[in-house]
N, C-alpha and C. Protein backbone atom coordinates (compact mmCIF):
# COMPACT_ATOMS: atom_id res chain seq x y z
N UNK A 1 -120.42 91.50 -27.52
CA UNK A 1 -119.66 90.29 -27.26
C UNK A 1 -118.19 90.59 -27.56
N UNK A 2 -117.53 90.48 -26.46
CA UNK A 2 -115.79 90.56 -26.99
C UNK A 2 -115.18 89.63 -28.69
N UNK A 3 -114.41 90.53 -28.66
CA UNK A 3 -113.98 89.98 -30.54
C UNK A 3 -113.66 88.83 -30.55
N UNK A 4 -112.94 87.84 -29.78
CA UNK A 4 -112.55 86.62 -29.31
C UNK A 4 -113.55 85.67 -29.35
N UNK A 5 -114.63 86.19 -28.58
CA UNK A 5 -115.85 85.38 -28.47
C UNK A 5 -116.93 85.48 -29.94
N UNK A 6 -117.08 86.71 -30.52
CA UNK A 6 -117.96 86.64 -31.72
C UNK A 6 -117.28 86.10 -32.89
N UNK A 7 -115.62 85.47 -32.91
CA UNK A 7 -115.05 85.23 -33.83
C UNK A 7 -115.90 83.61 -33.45
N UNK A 8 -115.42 83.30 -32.59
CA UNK A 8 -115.93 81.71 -32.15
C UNK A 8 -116.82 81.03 -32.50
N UNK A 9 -118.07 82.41 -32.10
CA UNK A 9 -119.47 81.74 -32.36
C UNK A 9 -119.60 82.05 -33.86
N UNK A 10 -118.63 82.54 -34.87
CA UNK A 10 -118.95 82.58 -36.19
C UNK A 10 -118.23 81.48 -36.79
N UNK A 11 -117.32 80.81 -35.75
CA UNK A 11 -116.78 79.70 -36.45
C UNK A 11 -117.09 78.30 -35.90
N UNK A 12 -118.18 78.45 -34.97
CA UNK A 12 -118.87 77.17 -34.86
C UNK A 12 -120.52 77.34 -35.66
N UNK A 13 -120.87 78.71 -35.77
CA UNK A 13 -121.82 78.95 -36.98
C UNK A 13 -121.08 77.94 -38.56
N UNK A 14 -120.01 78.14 -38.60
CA UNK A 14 -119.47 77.53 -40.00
C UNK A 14 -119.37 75.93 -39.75
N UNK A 15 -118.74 75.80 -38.74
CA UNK A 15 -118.61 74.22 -38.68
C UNK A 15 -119.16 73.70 -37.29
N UNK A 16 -120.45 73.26 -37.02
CA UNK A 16 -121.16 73.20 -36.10
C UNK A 16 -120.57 71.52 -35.17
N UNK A 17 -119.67 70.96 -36.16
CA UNK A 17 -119.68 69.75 -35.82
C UNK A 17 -118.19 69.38 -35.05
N UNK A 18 -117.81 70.68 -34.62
CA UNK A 18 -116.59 70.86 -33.90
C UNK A 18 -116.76 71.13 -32.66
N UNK A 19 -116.53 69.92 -31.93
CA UNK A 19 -116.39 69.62 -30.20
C UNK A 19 -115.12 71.06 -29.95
N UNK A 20 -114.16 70.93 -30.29
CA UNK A 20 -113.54 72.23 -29.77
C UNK A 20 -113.70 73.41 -29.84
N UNK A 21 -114.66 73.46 -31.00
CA UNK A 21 -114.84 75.06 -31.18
C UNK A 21 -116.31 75.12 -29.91
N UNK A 22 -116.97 74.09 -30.11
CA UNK A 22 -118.02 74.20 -28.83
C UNK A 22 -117.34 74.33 -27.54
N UNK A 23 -116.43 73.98 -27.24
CA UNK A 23 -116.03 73.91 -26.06
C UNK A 23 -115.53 75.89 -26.23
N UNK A 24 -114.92 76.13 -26.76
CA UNK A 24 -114.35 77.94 -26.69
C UNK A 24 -115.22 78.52 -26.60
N UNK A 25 -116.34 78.33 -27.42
CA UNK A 25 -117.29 79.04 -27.40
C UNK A 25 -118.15 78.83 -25.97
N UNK A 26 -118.36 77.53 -25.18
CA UNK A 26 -118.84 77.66 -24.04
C UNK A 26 -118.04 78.23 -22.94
N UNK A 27 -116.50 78.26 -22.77
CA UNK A 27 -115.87 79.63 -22.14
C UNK A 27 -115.68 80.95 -22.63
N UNK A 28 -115.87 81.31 -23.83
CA UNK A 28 -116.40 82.80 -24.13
C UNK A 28 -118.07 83.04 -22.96
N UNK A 29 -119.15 82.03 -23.52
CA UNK A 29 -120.00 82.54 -22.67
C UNK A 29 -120.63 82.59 -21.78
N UNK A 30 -119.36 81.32 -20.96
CA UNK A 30 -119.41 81.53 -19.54
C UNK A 30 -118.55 82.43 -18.95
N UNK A 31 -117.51 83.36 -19.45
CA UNK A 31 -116.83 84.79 -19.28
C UNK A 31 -118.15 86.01 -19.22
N UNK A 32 -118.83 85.51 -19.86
CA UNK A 32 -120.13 86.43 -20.14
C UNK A 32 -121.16 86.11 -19.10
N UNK A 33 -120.95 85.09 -18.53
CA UNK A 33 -122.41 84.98 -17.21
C UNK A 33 -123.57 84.62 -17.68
N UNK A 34 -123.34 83.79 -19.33
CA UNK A 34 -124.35 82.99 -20.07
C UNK A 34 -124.15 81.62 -19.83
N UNK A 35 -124.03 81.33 -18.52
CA UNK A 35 -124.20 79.85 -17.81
C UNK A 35 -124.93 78.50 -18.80
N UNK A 36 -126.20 79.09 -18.95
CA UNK A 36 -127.46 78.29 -19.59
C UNK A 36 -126.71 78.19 -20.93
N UNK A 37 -126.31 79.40 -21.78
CA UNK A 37 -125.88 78.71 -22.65
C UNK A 37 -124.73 78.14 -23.36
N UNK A 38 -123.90 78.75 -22.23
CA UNK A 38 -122.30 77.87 -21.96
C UNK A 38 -122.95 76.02 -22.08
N UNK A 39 -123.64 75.65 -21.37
CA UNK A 39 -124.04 74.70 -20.67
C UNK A 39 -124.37 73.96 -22.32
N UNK A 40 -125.42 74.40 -22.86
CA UNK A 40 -125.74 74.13 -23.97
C UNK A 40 -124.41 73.54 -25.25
N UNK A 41 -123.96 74.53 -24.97
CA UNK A 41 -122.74 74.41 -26.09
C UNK A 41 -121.58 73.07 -25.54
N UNK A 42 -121.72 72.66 -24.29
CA UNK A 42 -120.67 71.51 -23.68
C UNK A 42 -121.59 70.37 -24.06
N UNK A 43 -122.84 70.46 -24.25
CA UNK A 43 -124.15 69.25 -23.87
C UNK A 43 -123.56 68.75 -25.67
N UNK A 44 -123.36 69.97 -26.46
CA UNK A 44 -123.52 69.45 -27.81
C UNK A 44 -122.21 69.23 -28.10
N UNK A 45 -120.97 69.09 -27.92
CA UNK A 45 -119.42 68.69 -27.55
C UNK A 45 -119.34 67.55 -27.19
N UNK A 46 -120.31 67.50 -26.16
CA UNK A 46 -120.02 65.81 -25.61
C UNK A 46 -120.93 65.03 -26.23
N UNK A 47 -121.93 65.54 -27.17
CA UNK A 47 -122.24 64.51 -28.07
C UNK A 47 -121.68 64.52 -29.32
N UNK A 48 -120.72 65.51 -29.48
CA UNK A 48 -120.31 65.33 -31.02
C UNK A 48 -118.44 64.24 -30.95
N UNK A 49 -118.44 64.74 -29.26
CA UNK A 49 -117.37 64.09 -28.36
C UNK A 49 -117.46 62.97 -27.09
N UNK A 50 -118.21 61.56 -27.59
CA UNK A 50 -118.45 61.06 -26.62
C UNK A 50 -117.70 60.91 -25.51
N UNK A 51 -116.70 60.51 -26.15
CA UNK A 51 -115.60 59.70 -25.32
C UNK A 51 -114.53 60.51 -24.58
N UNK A 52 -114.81 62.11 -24.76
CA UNK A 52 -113.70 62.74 -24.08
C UNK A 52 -114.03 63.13 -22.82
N UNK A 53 -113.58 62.87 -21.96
CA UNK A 53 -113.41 63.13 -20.45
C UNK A 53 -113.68 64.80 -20.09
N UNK A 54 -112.73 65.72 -20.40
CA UNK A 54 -112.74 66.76 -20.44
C UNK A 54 -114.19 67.64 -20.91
N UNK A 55 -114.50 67.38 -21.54
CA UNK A 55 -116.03 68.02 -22.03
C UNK A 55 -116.73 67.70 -20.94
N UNK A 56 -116.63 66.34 -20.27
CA UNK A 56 -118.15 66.04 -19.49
C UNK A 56 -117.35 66.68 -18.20
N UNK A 57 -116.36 66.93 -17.92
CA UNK A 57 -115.93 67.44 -16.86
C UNK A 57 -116.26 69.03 -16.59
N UNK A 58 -115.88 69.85 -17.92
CA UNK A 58 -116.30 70.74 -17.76
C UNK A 58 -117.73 71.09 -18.05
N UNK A 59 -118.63 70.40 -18.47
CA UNK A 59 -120.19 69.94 -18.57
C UNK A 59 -120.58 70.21 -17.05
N UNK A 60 -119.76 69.28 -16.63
CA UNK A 60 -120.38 69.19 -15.11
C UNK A 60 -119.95 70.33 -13.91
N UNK A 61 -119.06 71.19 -14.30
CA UNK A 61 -118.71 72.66 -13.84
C UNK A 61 -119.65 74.10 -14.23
N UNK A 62 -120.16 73.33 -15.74
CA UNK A 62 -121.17 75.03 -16.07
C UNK A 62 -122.31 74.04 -15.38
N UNK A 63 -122.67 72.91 -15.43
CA UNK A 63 -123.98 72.87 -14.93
C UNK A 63 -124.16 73.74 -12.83
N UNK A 64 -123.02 72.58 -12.58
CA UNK A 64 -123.10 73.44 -11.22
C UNK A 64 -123.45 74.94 -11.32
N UNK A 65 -122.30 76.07 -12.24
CA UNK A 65 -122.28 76.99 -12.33
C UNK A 65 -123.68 77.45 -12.52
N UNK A 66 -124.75 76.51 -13.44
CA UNK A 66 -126.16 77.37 -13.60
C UNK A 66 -127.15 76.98 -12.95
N UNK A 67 -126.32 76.04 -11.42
CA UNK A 67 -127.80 76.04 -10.71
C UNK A 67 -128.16 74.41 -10.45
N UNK A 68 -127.90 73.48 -11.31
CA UNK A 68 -128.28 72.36 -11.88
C UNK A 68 -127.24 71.21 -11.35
N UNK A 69 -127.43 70.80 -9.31
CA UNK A 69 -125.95 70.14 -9.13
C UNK A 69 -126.80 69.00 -9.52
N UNK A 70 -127.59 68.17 -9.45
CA UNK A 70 -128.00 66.99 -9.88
C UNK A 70 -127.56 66.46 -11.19
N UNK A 71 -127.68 67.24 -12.13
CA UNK A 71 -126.85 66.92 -13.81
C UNK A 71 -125.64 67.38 -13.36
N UNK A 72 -125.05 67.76 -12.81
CA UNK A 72 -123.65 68.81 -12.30
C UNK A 72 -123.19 67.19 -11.79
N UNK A 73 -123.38 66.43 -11.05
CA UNK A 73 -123.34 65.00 -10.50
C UNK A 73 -122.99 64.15 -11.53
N UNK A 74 -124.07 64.28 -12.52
CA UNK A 74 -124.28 62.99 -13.30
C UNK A 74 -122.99 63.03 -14.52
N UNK A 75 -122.55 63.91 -14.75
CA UNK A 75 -121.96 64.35 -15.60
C UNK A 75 -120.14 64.23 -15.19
N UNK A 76 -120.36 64.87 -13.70
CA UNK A 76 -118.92 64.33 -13.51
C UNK A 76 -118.79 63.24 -12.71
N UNK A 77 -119.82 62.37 -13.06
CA UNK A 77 -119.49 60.93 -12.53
C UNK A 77 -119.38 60.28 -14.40
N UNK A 78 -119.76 60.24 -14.87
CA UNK A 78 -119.50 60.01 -16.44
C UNK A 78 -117.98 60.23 -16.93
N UNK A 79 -117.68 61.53 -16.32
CA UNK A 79 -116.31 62.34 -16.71
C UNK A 79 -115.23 61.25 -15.76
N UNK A 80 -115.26 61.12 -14.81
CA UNK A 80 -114.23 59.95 -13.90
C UNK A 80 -114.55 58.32 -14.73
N UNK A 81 -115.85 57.78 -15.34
CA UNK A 81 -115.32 56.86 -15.53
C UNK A 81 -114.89 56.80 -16.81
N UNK A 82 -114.97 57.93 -17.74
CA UNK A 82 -114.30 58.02 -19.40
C UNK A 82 -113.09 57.98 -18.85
N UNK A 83 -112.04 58.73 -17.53
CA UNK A 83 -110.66 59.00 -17.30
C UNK A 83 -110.76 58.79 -15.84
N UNK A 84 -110.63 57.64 -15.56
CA UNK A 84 -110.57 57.41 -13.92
C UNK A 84 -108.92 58.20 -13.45
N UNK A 85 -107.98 58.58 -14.24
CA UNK A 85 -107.15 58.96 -13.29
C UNK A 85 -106.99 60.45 -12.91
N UNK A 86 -108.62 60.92 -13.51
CA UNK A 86 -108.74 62.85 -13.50
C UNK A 86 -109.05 62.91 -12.30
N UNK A 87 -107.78 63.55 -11.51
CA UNK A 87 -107.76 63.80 -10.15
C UNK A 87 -108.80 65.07 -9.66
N UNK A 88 -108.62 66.09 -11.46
CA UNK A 88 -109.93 67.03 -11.13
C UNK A 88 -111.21 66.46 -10.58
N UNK A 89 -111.41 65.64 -11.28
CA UNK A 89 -113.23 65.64 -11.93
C UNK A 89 -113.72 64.50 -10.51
N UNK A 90 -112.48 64.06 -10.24
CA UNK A 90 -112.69 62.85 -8.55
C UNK A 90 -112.88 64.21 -7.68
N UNK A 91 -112.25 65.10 -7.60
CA UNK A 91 -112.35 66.53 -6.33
C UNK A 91 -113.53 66.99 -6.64
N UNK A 92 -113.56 67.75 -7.77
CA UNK A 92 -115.45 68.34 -7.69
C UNK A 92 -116.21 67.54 -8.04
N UNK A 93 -116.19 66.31 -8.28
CA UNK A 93 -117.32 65.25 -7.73
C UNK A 93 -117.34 65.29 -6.51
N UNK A 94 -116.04 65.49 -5.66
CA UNK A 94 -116.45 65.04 -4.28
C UNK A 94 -117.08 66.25 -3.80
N UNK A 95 -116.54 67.60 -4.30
CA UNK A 95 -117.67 68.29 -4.12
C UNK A 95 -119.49 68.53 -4.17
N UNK A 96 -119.55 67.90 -5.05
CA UNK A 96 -120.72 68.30 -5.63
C UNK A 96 -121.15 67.04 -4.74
N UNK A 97 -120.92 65.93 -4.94
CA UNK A 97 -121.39 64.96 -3.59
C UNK A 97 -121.87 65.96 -2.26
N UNK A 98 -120.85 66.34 -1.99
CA UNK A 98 -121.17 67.03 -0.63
C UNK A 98 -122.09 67.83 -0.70
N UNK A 99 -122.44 68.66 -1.37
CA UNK A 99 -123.29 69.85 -2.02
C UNK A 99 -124.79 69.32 -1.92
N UNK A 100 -124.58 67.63 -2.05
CA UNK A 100 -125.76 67.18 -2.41
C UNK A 100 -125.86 66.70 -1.22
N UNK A 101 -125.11 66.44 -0.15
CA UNK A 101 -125.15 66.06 1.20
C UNK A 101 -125.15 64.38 1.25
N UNK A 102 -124.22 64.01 0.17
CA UNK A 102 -124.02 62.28 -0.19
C UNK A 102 -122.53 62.35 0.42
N UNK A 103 -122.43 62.24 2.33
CA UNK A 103 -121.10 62.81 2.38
C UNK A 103 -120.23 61.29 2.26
N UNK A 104 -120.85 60.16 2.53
CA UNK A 104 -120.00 58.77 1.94
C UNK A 104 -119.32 58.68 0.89
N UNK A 105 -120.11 59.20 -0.37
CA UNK A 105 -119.81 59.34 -1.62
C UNK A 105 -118.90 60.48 -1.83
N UNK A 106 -119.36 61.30 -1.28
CA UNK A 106 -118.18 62.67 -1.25
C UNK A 106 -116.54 62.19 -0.32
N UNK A 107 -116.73 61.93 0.43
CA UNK A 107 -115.68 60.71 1.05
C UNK A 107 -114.62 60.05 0.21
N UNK A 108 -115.57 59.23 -0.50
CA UNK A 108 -114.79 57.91 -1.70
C UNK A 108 -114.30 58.87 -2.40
N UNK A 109 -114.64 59.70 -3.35
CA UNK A 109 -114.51 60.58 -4.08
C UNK A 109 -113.46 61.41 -4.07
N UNK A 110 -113.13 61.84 -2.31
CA UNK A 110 -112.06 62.87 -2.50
C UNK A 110 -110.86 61.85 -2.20
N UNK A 111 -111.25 60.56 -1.67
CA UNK A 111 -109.68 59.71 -1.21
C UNK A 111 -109.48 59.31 -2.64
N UNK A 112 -110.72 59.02 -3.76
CA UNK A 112 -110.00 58.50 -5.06
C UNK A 112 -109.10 60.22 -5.81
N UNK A 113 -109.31 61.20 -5.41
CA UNK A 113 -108.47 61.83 -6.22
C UNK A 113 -107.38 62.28 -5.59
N UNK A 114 -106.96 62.30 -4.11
CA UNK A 114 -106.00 62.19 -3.14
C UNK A 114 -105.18 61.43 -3.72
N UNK A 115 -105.57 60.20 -4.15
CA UNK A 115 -104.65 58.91 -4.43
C UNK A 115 -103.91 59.29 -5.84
N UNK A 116 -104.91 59.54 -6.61
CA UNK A 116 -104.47 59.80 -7.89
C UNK A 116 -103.61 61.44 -7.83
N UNK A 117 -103.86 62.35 -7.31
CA UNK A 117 -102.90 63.12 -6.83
C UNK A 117 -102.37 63.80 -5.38
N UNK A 118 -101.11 63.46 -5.15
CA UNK A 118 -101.26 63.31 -3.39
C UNK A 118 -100.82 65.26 -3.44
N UNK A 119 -100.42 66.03 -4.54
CA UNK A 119 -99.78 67.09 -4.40
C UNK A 119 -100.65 68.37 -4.19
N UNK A 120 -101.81 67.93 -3.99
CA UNK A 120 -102.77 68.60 -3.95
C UNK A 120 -103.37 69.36 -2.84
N UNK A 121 -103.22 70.09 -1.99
CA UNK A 121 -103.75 70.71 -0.64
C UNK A 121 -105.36 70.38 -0.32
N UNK A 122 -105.97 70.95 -1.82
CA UNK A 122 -107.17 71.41 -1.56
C UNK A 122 -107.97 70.35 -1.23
N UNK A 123 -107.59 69.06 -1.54
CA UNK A 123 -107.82 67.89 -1.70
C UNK A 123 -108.53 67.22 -0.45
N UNK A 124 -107.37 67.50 0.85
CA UNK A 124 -107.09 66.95 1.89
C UNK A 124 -108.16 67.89 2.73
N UNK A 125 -107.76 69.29 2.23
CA UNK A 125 -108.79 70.30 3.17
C UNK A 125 -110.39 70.03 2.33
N UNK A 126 -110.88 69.52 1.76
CA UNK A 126 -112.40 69.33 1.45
C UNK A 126 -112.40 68.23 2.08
N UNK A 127 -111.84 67.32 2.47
CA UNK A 127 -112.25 66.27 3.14
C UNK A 127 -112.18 66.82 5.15
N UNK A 128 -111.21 67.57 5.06
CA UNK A 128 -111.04 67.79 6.49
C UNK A 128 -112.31 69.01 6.87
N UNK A 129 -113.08 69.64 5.61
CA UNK A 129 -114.44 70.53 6.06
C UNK A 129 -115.66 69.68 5.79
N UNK A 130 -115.40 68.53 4.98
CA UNK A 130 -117.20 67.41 5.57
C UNK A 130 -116.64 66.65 6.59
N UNK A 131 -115.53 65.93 7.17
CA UNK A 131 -115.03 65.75 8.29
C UNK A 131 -116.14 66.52 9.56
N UNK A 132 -114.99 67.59 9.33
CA UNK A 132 -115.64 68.59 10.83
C UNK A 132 -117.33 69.03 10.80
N UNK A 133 -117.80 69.08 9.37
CA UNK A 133 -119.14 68.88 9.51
C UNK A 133 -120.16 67.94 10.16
N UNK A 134 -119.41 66.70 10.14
CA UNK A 134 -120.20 65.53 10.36
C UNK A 134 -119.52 64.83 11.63
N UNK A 135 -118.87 65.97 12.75
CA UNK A 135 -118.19 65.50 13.98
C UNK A 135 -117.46 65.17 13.80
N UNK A 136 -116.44 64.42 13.01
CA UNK A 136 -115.33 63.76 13.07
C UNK A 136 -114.47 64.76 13.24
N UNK A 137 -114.09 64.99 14.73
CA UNK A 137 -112.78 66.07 14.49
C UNK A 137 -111.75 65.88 14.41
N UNK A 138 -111.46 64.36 15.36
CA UNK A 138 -109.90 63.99 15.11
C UNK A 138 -109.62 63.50 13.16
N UNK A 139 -110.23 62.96 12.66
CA UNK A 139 -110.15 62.36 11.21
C UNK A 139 -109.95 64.43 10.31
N UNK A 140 -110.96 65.18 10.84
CA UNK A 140 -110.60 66.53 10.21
C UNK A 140 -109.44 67.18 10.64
N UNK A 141 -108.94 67.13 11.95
CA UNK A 141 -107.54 67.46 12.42
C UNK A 141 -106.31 67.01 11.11
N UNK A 142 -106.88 65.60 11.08
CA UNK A 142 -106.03 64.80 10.21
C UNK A 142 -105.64 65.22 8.76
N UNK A 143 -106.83 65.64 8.67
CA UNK A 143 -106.83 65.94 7.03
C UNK A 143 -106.63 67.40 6.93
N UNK A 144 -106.92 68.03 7.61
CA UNK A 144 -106.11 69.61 7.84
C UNK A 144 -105.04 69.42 7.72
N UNK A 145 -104.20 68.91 8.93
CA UNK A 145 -102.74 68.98 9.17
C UNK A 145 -102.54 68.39 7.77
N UNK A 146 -102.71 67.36 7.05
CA UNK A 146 -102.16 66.76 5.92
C UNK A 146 -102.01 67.52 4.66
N UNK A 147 -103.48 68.58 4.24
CA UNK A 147 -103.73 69.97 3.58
C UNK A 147 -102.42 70.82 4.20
N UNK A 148 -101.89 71.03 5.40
CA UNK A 148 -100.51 71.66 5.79
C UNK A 148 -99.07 71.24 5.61
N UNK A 149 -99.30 69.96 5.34
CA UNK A 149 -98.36 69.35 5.20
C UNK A 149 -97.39 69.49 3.65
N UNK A 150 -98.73 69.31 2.69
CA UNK A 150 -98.43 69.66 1.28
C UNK A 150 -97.92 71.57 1.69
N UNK A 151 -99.27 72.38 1.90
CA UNK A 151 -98.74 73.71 1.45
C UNK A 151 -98.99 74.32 2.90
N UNK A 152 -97.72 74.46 3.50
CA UNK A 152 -97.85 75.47 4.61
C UNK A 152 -98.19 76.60 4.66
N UNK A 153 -98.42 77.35 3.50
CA UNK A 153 -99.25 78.16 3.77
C UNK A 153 -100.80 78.42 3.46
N UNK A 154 -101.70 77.46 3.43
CA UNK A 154 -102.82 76.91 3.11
C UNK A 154 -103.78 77.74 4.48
N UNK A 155 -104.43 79.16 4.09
CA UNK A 155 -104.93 79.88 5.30
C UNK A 155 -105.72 78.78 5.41
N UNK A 156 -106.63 78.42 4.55
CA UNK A 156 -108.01 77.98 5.18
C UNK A 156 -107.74 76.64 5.98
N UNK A 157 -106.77 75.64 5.94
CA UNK A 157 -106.64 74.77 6.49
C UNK A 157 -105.65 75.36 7.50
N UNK A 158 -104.82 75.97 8.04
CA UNK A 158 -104.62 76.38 9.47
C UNK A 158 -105.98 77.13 9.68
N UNK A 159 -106.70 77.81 9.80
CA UNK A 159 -107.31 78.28 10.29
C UNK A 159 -109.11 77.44 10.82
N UNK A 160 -108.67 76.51 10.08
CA UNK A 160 -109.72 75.06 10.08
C UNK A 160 -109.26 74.40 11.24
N UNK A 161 -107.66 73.98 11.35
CA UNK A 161 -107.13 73.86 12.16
C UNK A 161 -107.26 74.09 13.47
N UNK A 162 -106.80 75.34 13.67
CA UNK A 162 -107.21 76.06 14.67
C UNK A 162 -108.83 76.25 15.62
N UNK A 163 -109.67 76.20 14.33
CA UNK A 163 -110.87 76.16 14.98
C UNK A 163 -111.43 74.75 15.27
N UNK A 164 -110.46 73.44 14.79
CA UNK A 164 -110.81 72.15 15.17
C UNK A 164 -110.20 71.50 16.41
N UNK A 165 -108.54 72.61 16.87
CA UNK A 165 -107.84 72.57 17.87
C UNK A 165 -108.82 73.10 19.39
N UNK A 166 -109.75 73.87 19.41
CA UNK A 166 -110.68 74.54 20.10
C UNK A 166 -111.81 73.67 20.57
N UNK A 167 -111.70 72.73 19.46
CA UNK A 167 -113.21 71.70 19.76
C UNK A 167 -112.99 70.41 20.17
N UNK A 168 -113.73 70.08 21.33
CA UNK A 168 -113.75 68.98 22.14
C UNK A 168 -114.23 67.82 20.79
N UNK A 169 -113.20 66.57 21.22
CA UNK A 169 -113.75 65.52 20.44
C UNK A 169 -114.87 64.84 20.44
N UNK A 170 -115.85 64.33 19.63
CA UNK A 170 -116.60 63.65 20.19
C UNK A 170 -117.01 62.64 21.39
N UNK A 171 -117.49 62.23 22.08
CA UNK A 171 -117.43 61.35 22.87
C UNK A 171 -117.45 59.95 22.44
């Protein structure tokens, strides 16, 4: 275990009742590709830390990470309403919505963190790739060009672009 990380887990061995030291210690061993028990160590943070946003947010990132988008869901829907203005935890909700193929909900999700941050590229382009998934090409045109608008040089949204410029609209 890197020295960083075995210092951690000897100092949440000492004081077990420290949400932050759980939280270091679950990115030491998710650096390590110990998902399951990254996961573990956020589960016991956010109960020693109800009320913090951030824990269930990143709760709901190792769960995805180990497999688990259903708690990966539940967790960062918990995390948006402890901090409705976490423009993160509204984007990979709207991910993980989509993931789960809830593309309405994935929808609401990415316009509530759009709103809450408009400076965001990636934002506009996850909405403009369940867009073009689900036919809407002019509404994905839209949200491409808008992903271009923030960062012109955004490959994946010109090149989303481009392959939505190629495709006949729906009828």
């Amino acid at each position: 275990m890197p020295s960083g990380c075995s210092s951690t887990y000897t100092q949440v061995n000492w004081d077990g009742r420290s949400a932050p030291l759980r939280d270091a210690l679950a990115v030491c061993l998710s650096t390590l590709g110990r998902s399951g028990e990254a996961v573990r160590e956020l589960q016991a943070a956010c109960r020693l830390s109800p009320k913090d946003a951030l824990y269930r947010y990143k709760l709901g990132l190792a769960l995805n990470e180990a497999g688990q988008l259903a708690e990966s869901v539940g967790a960062l829907e918990e995390s948006v309403k402890l901090d409705p203005p976490m423009a993160q935890a509204w984007y990979n909700l709207g991910l993980a919505y989509s993931a789960s193929r809830r593309d309405q909900e994935a929808m609401q999700a990415l316009t509530r963190a759009e709103s809450v941050d408009s400076s965001s590229a990636r934002i506009p382009y996850a909405r403009a790739t369940i867009l073009a998934r689900l036919g809407r090409i002019d509404e994905a045109r839209q949200a491409a060009a808008r992903a271009l608008e923030i960062q012109r040089d955004h490959r994946d949204a010109a090149n989303l672009l481009e392959q939505l410029s190629r495709s006949e609209p729906p009828p």
